[in-house]
N, C-alpha and C. Protein backbone atom coordinates (compact mmCIF):
# COMPACT_ATOMS: atom_id res chain seq x y z
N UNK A 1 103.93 118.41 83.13
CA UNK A 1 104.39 119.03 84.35
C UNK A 1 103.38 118.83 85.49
N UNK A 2 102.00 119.18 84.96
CA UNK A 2 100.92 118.84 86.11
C UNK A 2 101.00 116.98 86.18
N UNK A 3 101.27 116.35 85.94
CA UNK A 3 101.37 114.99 85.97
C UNK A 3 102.91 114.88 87.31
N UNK A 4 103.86 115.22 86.97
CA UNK A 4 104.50 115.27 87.94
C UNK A 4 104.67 116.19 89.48
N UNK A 5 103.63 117.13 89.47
CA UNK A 5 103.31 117.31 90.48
C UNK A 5 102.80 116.55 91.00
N UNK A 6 101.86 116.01 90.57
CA UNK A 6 100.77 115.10 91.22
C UNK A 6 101.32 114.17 91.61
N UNK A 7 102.22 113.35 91.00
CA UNK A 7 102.97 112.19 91.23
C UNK A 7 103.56 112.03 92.96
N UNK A 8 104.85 113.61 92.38
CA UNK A 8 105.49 113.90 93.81
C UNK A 8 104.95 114.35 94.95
N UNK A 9 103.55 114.68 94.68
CA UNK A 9 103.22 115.36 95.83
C UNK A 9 102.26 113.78 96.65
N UNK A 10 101.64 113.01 96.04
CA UNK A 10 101.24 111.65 96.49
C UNK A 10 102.85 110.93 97.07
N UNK A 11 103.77 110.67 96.13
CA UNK A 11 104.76 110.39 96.70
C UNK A 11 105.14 110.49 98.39
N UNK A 12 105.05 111.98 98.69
CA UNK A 12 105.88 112.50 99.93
C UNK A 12 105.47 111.43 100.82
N UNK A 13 103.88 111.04 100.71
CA UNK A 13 103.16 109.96 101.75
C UNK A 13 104.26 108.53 102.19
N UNK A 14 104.86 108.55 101.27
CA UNK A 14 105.76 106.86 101.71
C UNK A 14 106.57 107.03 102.41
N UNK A 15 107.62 107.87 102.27
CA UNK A 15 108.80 107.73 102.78
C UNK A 15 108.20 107.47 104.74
N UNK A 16 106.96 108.71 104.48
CA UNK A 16 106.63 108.85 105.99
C UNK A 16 105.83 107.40 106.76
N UNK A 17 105.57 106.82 105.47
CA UNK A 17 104.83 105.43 106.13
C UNK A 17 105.71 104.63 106.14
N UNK A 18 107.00 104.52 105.52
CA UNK A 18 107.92 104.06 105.85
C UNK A 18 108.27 103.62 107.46
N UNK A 19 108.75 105.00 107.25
CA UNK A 19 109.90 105.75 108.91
C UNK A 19 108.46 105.13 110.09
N UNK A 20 107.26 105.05 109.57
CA UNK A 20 106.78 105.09 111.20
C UNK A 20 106.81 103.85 110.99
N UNK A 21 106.75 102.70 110.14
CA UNK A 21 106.43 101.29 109.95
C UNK A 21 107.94 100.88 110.77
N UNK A 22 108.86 101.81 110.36
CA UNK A 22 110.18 101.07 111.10
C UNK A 22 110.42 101.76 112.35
N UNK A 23 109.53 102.86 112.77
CA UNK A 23 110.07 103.41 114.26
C UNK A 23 109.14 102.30 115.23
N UNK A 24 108.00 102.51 114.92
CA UNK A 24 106.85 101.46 115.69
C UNK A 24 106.85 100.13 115.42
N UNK A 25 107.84 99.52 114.58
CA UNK A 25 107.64 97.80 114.23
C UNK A 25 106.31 97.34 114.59
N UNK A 26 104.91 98.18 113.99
CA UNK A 26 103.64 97.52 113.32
C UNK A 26 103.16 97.80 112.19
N UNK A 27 102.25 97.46 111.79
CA UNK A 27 101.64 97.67 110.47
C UNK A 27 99.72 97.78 110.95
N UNK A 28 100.06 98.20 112.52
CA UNK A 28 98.55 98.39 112.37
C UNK A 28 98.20 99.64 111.66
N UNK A 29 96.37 99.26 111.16
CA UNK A 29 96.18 100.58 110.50
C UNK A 29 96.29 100.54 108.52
N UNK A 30 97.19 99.41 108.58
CA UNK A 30 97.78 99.26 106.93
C UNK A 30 96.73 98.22 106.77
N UNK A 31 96.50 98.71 105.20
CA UNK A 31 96.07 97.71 104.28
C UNK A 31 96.68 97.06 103.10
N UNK A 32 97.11 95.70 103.28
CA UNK A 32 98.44 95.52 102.17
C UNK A 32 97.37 95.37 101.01
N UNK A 33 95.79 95.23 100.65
CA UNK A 33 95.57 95.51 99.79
C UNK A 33 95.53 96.57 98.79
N UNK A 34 95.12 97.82 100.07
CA UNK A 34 95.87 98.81 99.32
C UNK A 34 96.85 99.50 98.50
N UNK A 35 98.08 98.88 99.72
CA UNK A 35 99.12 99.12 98.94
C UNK A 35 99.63 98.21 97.77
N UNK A 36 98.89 96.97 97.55
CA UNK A 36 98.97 96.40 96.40
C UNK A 36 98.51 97.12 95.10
N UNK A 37 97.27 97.57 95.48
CA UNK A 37 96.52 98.48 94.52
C UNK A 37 97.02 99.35 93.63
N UNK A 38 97.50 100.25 95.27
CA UNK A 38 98.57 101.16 94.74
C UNK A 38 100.19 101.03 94.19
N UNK A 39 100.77 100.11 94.08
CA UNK A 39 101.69 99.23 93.26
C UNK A 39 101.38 98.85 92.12
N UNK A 40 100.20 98.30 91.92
CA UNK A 40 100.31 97.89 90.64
C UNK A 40 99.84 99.58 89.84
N UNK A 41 99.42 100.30 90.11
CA UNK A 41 98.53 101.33 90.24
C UNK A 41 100.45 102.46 89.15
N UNK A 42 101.21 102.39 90.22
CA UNK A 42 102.38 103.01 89.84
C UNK A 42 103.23 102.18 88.30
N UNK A 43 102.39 100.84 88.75
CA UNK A 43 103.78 99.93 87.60
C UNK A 43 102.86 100.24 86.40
N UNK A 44 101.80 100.20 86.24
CA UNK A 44 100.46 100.24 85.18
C UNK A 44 101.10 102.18 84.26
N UNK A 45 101.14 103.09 85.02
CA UNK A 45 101.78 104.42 85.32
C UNK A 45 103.37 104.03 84.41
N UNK A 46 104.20 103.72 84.96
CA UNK A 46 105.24 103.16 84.36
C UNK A 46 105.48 102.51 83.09
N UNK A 47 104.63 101.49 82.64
CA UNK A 47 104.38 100.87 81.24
C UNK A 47 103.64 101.69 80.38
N UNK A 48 102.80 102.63 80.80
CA UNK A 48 101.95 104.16 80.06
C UNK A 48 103.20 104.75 79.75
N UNK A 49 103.91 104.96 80.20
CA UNK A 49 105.00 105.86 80.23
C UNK A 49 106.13 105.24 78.96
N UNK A 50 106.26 104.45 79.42
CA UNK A 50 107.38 103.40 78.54
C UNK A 50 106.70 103.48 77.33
N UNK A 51 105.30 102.66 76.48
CA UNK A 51 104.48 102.71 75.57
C UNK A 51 104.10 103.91 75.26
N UNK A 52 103.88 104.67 75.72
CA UNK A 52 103.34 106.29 75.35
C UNK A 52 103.81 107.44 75.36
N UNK A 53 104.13 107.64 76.04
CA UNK A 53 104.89 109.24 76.76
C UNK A 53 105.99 109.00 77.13
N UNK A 54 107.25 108.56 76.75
CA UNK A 54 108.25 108.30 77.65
C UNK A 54 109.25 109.59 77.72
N UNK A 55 109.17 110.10 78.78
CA UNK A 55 109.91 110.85 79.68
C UNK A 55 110.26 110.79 81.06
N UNK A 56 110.72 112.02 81.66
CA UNK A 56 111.35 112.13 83.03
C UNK A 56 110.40 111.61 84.15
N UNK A 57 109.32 111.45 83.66
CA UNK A 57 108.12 111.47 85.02
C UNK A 57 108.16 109.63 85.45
N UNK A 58 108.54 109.32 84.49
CA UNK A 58 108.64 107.76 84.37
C UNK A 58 109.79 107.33 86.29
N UNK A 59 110.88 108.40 86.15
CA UNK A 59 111.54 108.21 87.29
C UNK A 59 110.99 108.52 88.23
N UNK A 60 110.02 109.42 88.73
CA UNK A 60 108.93 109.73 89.87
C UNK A 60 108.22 108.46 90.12
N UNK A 61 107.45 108.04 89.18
CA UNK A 61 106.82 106.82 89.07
C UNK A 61 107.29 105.28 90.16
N UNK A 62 108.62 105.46 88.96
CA UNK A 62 109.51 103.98 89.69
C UNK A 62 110.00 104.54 90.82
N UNK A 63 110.38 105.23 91.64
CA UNK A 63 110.72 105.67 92.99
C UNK A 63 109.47 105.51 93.99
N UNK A 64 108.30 106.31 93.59
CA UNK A 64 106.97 105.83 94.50
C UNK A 64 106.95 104.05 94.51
N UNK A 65 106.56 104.22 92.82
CA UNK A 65 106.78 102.20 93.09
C UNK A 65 107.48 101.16 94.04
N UNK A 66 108.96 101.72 94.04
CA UNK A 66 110.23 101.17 95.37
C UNK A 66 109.41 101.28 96.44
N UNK A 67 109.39 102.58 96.56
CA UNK A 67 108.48 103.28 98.30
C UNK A 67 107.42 102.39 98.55
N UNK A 68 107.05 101.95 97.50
CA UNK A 68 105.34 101.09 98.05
C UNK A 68 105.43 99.81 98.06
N UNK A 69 106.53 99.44 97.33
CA UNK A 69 107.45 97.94 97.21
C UNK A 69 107.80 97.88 98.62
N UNK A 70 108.65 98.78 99.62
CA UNK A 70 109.28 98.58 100.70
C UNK A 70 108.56 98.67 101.76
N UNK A 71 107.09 99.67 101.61
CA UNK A 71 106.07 99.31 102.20
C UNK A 71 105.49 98.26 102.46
N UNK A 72 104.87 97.49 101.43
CA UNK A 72 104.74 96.55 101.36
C UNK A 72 105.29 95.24 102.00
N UNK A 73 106.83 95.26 101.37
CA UNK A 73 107.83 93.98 102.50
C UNK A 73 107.98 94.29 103.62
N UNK A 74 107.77 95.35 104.27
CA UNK A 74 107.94 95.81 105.42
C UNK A 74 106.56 95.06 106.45
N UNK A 75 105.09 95.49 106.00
CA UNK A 75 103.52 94.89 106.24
C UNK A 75 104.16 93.86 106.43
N UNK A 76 104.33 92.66 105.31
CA UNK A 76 104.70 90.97 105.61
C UNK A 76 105.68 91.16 106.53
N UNK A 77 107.04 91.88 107.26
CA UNK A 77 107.72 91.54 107.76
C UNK A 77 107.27 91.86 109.09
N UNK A 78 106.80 93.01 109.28
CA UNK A 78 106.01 93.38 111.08
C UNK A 78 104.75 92.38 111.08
N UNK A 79 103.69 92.21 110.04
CA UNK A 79 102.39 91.09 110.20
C UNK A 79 102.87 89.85 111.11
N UNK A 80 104.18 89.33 110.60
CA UNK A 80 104.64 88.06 111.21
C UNK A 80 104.82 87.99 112.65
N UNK A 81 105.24 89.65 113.02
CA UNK A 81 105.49 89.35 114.57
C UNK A 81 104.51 89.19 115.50
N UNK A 82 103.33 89.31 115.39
CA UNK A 82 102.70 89.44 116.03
C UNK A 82 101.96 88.49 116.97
């Protein structure tokens, strides 16, 4: 249970880096290494889960993962305009 707090409460951060990545069409400020980090960081989280513990938290996991996935294509897609 303390594992999925933690999860969702890091989570809330994307959606919002999302929305400003698409209100402001930049990515200044971002580090796509980071968010690589933190991608592989969630998928690593995900295969623990699958191999070890497999339960509900596994879906928290892969949802941040998406969020940081779309983050991510989003960086390469505003980087280009510039």
């Amino acid at each position: 249970m303390l594992e999925a707090i933690m999860i969702i409460c890091f989570g809330l951060s994307w959606p919002m880096s999302i929305y400003r990545t698409l209100k402001v069409k930049q990515v200044t400020g971002k580090s796509v290494i980071f968010l690589w980090f933190v991608f592989v960081g969630y998928i690593a989280g995900i295969f623990h889960k699958i191999v070890n513990s497999f339960d509900w938290v596994i879906v928290i996991y892969s949802m941040n993962a998406c969020m940081v996935f779309i983050d991510i294509f989003l960086y390469y897609v505003y980087s280009k305009q510039k």
